[in-house]
Every structure is written in structure tokens, then in C-alpha cells.
Protein backbone atom coordinates (compact mmCIF):
# COMPACT_ATOMS: atom_id res chain seq x y z
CA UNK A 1 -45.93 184.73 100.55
CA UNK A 2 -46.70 182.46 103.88
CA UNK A 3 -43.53 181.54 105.99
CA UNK A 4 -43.95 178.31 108.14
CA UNK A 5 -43.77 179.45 111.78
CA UNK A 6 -43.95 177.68 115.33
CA UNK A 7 -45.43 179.16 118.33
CA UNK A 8 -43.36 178.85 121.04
CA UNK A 9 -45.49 177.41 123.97
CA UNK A 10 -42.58 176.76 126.30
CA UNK A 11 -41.74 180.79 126.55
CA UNK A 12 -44.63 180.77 129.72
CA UNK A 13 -42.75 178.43 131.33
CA UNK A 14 -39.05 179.80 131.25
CA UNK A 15 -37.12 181.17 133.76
CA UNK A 16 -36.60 184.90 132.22
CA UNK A 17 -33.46 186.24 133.06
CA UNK A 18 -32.95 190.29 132.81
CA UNK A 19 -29.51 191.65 131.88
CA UNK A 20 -28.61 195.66 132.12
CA UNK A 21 -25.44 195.93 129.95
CA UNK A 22 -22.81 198.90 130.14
CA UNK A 23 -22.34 200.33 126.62
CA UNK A 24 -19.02 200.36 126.69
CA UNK A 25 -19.15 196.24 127.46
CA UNK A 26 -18.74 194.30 124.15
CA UNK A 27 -18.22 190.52 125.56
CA UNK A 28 -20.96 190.38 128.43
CA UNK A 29 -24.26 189.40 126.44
CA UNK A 30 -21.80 186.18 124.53
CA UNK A 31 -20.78 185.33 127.86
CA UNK A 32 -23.50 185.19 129.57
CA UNK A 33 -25.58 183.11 126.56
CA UNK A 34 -22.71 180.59 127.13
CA UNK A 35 -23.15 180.54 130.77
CA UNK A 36 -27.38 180.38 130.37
CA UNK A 37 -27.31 178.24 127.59
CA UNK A 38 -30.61 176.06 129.26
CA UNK A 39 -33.79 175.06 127.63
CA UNK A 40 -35.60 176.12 130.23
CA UNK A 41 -34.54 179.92 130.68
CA UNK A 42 -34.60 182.78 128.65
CA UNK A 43 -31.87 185.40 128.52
CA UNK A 44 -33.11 189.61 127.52
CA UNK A 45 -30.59 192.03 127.85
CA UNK A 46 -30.95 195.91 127.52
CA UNK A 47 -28.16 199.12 127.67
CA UNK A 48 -27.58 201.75 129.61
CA UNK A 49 -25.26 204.30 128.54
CA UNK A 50 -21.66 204.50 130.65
CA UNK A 51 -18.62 206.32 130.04
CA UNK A 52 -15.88 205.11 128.60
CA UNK A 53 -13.78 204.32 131.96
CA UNK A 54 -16.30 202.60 134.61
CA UNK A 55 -15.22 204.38 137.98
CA UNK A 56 -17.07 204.50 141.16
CA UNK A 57 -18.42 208.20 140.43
CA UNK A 58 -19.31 206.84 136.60
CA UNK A 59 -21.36 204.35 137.59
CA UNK A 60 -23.19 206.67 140.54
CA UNK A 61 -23.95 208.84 137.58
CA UNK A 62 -25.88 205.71 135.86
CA UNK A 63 -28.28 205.52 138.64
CA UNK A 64 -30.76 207.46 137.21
CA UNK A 65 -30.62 206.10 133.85
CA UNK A 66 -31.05 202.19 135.75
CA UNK A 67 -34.74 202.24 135.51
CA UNK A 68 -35.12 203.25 132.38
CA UNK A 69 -32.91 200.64 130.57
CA UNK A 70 -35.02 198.27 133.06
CA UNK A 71 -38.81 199.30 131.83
CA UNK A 72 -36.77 197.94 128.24
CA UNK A 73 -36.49 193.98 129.01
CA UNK A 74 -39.66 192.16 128.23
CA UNK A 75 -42.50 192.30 131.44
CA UNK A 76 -42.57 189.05 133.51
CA UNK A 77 -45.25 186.83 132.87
């Protein structure tokens, strides 16, 4: 079976935008599509795992974890 498709040539040009997202977050990737909404930029989120109550010593623990859930958004062009 053969599915009509459309490359999409305008990706090169896009702003990219890179989002790290707590996993304990639930609204943050909806509210940021609404606030990046553009034709001309493309929004990529990845996780990173947090515990359930964000403190300052929680999210010092995270550090190490940061460039991992970075290395997961799609390379700039």
C-alpha cells in the first residue's frame, strides 16, 4: 500500500526550539505549543526524571541527568 506523503522543505529553515521537561510536569509541553504556535519554528521537547516535589536540593540532584535528556532533542542543523 503507498501513502501520499510531503517532504517538508521548510524544517531547514525553522527556528528549533529545545524543551527539557520535569516528569512530574503534565501542562508545560501544551503550553508552550500555544505560546510557539509560529510557522517558522519548531518546538522538541525531551524528560528528565524529577521527584515528585521540585525543591532546590531535587533539582541539584537533576544535574547530572541534564545532559542526557539534552543529547535526546533532535541535533541542530
Amino acid at each position: 500500500m503507498k501513502l501520499p506523503f510531503k517532504l517538508d522543505d521548510d524544517a531547514q529553515r525553522k527556528k528549533l526550539l529545545g524543551l527539557i521537561v520535569l516528569s512530574v510536569d503534565e501542562t508545560i509541553e501544551d503550553e508552550f505549543r500555544q505560546l510557539f504556535s509560529r510557522d517558522d519554528a519548531a518546538l522538541y521537547h525531551s524528560r528528565i526524571e524529577s521527584a515528585p516535589e521540585v525543591t532546590a536540593e531535587t533539582f541539584a540532584g537533576m544535574n547530572d541527568r541534564l545532559a542526557d535528556a539534552a543529547r535526546l532533542l533532535p541535533a541542530s542543523r
